[in-house]
N, C-alpha and C. Protein backbone atom coordinates (compact mmCIF):
# COMPACT_ATOMS: atom_id res chain seq x y z
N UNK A 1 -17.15 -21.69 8.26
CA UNK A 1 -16.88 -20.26 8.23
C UNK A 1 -15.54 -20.03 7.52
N UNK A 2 -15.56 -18.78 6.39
CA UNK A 2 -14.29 -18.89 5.75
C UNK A 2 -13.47 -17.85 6.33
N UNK A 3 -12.23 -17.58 6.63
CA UNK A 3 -11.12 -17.14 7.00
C UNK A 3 -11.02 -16.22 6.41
N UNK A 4 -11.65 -14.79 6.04
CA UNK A 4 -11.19 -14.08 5.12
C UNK A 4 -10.29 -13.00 5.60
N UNK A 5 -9.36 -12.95 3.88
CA UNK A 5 -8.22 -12.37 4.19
C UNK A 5 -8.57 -11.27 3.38
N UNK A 6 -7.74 -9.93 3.94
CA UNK A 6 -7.52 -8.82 2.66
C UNK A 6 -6.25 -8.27 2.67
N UNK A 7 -5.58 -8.63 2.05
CA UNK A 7 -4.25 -7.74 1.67
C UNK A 7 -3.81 -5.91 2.22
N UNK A 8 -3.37 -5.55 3.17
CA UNK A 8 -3.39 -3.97 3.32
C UNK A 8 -3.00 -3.79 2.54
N UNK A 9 -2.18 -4.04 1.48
CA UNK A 9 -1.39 -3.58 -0.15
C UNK A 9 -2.74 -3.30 -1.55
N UNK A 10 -3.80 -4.13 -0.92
CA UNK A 10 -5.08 -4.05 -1.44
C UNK A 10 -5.40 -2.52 -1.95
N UNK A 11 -5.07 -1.58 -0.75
CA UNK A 11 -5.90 -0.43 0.18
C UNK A 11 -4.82 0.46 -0.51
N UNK A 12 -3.60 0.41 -1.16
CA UNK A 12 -2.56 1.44 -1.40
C UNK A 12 -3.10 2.58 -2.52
N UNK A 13 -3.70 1.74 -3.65
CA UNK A 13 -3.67 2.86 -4.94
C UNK A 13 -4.81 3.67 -4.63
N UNK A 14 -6.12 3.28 -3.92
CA UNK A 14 -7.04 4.50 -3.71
C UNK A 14 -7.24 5.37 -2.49
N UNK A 15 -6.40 4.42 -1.54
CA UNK A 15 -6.61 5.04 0.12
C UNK A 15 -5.78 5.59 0.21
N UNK A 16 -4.69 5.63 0.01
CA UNK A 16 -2.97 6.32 0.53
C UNK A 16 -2.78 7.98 -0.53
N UNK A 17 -2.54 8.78 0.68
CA UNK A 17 -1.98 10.11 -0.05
C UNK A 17 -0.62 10.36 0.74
N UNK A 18 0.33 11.35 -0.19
CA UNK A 18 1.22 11.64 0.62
C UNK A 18 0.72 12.78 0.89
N UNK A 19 1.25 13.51 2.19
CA UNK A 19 0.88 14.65 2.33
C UNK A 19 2.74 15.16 3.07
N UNK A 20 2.77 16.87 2.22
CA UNK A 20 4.19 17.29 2.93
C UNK A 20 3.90 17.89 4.21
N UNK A 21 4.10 17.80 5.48
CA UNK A 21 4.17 19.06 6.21
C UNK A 21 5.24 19.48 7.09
N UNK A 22 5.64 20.60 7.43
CA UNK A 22 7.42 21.11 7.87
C UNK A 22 7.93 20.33 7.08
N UNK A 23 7.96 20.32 5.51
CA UNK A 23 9.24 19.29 5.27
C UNK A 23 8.93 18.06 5.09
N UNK A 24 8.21 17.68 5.28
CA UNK A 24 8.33 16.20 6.02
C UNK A 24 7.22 15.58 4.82
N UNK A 25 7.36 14.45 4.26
CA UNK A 25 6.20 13.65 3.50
C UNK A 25 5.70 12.16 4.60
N UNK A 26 4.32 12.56 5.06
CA UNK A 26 3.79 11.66 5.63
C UNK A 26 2.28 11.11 5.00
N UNK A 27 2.66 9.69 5.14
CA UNK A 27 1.49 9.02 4.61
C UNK A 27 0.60 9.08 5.33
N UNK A 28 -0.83 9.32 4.51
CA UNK A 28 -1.98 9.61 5.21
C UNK A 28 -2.79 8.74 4.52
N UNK A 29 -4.30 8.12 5.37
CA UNK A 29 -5.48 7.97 4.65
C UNK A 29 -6.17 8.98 3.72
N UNK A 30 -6.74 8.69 2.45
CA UNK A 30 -7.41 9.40 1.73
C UNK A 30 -8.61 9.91 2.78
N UNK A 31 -10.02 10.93 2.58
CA UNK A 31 -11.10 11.01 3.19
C UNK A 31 -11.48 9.76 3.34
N UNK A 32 -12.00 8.93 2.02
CA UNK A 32 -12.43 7.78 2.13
C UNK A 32 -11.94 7.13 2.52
N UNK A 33 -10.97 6.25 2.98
CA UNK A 33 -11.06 5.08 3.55
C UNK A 33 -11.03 5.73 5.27
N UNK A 34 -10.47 7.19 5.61
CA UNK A 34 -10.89 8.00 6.90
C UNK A 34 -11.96 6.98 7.21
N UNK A 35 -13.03 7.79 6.27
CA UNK A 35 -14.34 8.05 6.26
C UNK A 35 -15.11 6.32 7.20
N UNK A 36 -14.28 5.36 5.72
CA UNK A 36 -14.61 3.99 6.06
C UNK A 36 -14.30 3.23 7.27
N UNK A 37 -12.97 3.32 7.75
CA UNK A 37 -12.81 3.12 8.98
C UNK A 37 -13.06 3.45 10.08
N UNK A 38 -13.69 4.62 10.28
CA UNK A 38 -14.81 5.10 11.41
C UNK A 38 -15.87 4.21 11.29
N UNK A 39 -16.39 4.33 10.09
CA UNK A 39 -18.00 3.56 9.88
C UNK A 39 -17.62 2.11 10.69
N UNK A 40 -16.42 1.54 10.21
CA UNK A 40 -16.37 -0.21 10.57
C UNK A 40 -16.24 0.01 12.07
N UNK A 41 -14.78 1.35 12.63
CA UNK A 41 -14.88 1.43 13.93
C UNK A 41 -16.09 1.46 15.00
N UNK A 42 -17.61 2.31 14.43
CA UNK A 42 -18.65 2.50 14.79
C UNK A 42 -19.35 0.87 14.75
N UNK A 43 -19.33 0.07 13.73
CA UNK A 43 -20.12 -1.03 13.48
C UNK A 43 -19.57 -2.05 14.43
N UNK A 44 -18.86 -1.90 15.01
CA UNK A 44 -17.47 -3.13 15.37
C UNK A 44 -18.02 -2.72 17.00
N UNK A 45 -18.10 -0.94 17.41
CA UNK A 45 -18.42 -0.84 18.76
C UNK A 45 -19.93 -1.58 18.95
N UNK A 46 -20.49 -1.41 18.12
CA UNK A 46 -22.13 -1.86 18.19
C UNK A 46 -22.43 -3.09 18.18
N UNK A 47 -21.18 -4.35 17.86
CA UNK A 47 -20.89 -5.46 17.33
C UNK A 47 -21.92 -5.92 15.97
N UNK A 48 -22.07 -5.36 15.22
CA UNK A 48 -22.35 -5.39 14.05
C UNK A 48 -21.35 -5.86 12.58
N UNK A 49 -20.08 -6.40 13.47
CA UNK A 49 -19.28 -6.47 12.04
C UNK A 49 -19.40 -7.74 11.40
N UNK A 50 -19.55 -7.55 9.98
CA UNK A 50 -19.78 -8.90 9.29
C UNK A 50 -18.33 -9.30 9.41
N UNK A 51 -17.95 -10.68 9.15
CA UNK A 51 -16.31 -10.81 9.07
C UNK A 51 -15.57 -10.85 7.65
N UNK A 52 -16.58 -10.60 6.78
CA UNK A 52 -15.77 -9.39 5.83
C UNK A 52 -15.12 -7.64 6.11
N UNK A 53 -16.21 -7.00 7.10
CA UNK A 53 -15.94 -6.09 7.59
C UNK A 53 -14.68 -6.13 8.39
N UNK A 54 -14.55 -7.18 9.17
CA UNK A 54 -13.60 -7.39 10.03
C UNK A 54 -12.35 -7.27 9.68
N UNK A 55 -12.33 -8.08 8.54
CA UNK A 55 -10.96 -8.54 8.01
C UNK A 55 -10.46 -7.18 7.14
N UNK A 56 -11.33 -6.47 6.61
CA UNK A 56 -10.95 -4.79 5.81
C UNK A 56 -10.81 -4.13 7.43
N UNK A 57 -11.19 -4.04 8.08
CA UNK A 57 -10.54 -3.23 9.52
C UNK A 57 -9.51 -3.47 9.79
N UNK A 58 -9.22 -5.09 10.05
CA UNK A 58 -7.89 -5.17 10.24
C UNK A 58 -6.63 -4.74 9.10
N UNK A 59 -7.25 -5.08 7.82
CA UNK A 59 -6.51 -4.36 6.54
C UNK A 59 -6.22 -3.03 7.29
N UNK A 60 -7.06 -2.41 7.33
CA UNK A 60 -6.95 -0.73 7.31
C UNK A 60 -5.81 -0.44 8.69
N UNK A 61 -6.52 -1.08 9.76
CA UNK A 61 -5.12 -0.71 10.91
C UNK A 61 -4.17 -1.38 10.87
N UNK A 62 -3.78 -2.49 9.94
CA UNK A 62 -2.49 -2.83 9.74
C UNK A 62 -1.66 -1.37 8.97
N UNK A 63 -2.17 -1.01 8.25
CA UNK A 63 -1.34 0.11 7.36
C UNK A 63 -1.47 1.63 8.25
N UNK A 64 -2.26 1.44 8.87
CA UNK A 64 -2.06 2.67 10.04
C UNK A 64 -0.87 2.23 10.97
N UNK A 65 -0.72 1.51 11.21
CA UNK A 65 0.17 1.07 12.47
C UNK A 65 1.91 1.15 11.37
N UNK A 66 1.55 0.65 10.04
CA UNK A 66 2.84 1.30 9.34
C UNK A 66 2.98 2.43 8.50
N UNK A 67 1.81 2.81 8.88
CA UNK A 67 2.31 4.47 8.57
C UNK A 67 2.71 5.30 9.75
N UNK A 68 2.30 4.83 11.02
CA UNK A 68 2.75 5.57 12.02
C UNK A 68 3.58 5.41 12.21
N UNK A 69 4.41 4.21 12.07
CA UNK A 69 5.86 3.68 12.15
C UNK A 69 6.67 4.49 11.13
N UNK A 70 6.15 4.40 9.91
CA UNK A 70 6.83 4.99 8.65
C UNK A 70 7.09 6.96 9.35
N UNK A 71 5.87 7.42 9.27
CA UNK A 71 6.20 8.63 9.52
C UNK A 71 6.55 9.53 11.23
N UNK A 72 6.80 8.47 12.01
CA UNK A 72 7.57 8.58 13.23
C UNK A 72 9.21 8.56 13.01
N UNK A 73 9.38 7.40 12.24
CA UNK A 73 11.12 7.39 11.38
C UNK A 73 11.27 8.50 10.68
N UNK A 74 10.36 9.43 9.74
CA UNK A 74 10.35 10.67 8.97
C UNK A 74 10.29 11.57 9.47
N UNK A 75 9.78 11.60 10.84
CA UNK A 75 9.91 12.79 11.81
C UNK A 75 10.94 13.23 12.40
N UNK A 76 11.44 11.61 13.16
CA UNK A 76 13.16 11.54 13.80
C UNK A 76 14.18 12.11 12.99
N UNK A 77 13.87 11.75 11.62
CA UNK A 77 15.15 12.17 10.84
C UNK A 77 15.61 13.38 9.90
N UNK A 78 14.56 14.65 10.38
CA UNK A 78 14.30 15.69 10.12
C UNK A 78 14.80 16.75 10.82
């Protein structure tokens, strides 16, 4: 079984928008990868995930977990 990896830096040029609000620029998911990470979230509850799927989930909530970090620091300092 191979170990697969995916880069969250992978996911930057088509998934990532900034969005302003009060001021503030916070990174958001595009619709699509939204869109995609529900689907894997849904496949993953059903245990349906291939472990390619797996490893793009974990991609995707690695960069959620630093965007929430990122725009929690952008909030504080506003």
């Amino acid at each position: 079984m191979t170990n697969m990896v995916i880069k969250p830096s992978s996911l930057l040029t088509e998934g990532i928008r900034v969005e302003r609000i009060n001021n503030i620029n916070l990174f958001k998911f595009t619709e699509e990868i939204g869109l995609r990470m529900q689907e894997l979230l849904d496949k993953k509850k059903a245990d349906l995930l291939t472990p390619e799927e797996t490893a793009e989930l974990e991609a995707i909530g690695e960069l959620d977990t630093i965007f929430s970090y990122i725009n929690a620091v952008n909030a504080s300092q506003s």
